[in-house]
N, C-alpha and C. Protein backbone atom coordinates (compact mmCIF):
# COMPACT_ATOMS: atom_id res chain seq x y z
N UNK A 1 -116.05 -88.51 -31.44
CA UNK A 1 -116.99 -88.28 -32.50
C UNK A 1 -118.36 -88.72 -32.00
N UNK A 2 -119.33 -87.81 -32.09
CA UNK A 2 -120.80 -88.17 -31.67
C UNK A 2 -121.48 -88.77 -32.56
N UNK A 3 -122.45 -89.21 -32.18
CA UNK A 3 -123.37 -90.43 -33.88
C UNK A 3 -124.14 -89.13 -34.61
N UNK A 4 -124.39 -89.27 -35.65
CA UNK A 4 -124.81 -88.44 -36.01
C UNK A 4 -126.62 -88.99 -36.25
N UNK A 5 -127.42 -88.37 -36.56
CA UNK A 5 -128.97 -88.47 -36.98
C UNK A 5 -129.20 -88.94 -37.89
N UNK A 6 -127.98 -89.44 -39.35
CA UNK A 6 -128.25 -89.38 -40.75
C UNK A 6 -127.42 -90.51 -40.96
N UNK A 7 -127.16 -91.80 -39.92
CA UNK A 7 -126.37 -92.54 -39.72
C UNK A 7 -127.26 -93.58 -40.26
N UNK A 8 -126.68 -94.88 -40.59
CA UNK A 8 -127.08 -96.20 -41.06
C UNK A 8 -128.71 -96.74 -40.46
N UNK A 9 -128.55 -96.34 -38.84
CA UNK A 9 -128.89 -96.65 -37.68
C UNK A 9 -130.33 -95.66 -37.08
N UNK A 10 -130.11 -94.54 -37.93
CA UNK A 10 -131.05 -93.58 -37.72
C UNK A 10 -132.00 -94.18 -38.07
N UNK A 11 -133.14 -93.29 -36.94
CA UNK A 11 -134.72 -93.90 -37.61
C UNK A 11 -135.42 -93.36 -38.63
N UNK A 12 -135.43 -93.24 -39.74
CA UNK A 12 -136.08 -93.07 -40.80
C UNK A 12 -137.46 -92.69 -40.79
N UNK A 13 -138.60 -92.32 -41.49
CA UNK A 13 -139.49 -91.28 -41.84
C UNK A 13 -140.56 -92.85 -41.32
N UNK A 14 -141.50 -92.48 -40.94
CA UNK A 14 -142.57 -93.39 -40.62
C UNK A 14 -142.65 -94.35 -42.08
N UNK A 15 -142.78 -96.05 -42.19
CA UNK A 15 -143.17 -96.22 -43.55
C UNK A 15 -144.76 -95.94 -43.79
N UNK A 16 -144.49 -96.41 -44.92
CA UNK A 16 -146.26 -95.85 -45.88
C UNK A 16 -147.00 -97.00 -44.85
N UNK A 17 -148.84 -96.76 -45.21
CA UNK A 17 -149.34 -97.00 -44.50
C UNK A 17 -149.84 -98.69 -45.30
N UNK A 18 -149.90 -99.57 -44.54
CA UNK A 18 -150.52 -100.74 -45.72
C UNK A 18 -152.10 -100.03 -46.14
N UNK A 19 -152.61 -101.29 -46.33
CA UNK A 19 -153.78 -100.81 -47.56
C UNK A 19 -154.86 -101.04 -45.88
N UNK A 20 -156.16 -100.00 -46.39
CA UNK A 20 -157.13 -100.03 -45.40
C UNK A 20 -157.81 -101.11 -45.78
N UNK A 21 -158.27 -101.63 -44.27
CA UNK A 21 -159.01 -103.39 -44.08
C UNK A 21 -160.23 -102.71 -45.14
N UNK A 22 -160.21 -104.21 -45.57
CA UNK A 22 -161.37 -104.32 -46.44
C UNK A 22 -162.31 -104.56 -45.75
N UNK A 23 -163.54 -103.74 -45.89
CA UNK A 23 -165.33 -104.29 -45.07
C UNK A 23 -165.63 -105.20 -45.99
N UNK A 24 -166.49 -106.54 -44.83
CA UNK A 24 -167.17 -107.37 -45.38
C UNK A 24 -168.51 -106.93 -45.56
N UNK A 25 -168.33 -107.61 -46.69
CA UNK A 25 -169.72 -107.41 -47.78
C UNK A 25 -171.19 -107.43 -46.70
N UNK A 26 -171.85 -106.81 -47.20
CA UNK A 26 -173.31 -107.73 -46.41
C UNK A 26 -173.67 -108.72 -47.84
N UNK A 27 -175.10 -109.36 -47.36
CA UNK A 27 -175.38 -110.54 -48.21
C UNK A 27 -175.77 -109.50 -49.13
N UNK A 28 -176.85 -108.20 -48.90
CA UNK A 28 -177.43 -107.52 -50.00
C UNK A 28 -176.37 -107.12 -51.24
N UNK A 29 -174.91 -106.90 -50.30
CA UNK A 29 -174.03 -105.87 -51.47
C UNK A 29 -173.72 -107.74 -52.47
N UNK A 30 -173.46 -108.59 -51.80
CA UNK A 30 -172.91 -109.58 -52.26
C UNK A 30 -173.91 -109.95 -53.71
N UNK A 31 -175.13 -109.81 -53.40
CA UNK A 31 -175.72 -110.21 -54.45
C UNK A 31 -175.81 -109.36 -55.17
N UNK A 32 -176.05 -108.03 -55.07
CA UNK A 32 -175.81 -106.92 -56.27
C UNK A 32 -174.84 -107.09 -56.79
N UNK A 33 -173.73 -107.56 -56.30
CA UNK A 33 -172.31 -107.55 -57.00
C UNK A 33 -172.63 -109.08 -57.83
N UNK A 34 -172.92 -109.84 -57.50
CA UNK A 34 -172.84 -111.55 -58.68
C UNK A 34 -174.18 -110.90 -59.58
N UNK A 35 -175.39 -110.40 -59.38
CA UNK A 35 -176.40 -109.34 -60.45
C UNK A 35 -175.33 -108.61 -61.32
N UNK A 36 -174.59 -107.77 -60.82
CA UNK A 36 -174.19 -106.74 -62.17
C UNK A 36 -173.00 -107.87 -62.77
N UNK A 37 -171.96 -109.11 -62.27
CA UNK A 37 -170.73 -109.67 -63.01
C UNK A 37 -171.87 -110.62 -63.75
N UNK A 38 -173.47 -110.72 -63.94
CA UNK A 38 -173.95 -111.65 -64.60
C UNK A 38 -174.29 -110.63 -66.02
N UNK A 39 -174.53 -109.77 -65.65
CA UNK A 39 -175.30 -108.66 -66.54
C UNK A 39 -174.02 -108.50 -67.08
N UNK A 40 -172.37 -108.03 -66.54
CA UNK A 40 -171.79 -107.66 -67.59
C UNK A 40 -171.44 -108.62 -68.90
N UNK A 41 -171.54 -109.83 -68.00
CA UNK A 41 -171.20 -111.02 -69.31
C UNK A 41 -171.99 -111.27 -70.35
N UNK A 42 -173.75 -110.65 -69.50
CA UNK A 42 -174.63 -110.79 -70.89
C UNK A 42 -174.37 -109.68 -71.73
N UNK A 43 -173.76 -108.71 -71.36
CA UNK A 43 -173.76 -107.72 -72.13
C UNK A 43 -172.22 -107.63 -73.62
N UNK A 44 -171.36 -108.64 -73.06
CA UNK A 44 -170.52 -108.73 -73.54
C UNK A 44 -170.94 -109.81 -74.46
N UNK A 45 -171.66 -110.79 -74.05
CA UNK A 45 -171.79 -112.22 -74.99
C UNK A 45 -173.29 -111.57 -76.05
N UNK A 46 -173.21 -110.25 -75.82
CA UNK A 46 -174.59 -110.06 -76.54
C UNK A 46 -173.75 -109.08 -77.74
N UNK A 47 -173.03 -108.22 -77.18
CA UNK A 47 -172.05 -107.31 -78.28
C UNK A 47 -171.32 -107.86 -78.80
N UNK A 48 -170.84 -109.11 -78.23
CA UNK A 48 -170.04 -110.27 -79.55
C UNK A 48 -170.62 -111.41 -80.76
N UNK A 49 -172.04 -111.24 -80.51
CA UNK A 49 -173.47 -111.87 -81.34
C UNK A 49 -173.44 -110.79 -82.33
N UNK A 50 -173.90 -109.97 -82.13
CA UNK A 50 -174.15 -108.08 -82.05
C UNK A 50 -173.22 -108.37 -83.73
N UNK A 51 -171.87 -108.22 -83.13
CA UNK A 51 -170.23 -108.13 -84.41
C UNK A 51 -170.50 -109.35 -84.95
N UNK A 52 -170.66 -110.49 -84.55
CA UNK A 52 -170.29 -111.60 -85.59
C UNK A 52 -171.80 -111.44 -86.42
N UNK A 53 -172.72 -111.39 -85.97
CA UNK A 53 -174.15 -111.15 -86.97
C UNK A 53 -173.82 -110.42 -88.07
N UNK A 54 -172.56 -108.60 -87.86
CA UNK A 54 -172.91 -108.04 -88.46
C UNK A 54 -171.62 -108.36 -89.60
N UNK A 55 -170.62 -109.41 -89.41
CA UNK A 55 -169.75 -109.24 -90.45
C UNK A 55 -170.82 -110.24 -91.08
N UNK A 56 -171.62 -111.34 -90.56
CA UNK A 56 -171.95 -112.15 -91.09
C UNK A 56 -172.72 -112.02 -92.71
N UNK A 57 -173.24 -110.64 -92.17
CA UNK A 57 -174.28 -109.81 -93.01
C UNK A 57 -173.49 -109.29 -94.11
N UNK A 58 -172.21 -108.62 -93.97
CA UNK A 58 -171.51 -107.85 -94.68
C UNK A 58 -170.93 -109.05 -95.59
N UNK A 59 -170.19 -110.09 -95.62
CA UNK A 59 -169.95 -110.86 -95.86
C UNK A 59 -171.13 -111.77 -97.20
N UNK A 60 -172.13 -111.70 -96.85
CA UNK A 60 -173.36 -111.80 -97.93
C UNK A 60 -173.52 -110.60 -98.48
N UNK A 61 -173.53 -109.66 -98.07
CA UNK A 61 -173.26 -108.27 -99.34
C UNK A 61 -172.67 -108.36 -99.95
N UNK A 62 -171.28 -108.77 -99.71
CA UNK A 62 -170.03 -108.52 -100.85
C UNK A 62 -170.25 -109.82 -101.48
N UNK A 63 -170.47 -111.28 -101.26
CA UNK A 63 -170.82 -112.33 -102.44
C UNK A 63 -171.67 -111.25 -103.40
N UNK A 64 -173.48 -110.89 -102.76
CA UNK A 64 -174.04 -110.64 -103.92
C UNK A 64 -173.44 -109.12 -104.82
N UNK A 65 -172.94 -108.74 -104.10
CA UNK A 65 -172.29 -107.31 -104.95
C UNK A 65 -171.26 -107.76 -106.00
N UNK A 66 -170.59 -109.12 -105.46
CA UNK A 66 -169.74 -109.06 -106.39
C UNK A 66 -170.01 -110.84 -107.39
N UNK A 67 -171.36 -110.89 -107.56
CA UNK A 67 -172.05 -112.59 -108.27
C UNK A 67 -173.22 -111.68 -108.95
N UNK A 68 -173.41 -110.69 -108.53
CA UNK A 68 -174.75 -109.64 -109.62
C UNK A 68 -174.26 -109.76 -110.84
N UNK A 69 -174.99 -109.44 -111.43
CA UNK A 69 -174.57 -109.59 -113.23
C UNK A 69 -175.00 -108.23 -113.73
């Protein structure tokens, strides 16, 4: 009996490739990148001011809507 190609032992299909090397940053990309993760946080800590201002508001509507006489 000859081995066959489809045996335990056979060599199998190339595996997948790992992940491509990551390039290091230059200093310029480095600081554009800590610029925009500063900007997104102001932008987030500004749209969560933004919502609590506006229930804050709604919240004094409905007292006087509902203390009117």
């Amino acid at each position: 009996m000859t081995a066959s190609a489809t045996g335990p032992d056979a060599p199998g299909p190339d595996p997948a490739p790992g992940p491509p090397e990551r390039p290091v940053a230059t200093p310029q990309e480095r600081r554009r990148l800590a610029e925009e993760t500063r900007t997104e946080k102001y932008v987030w800590w500004s749209l969560g001011y933004f919502f609590f201002g506006i229930h804050i508001v709604a919240f004094v509507m409905i007292y006087a809507v509902t203390h009117a006489r």
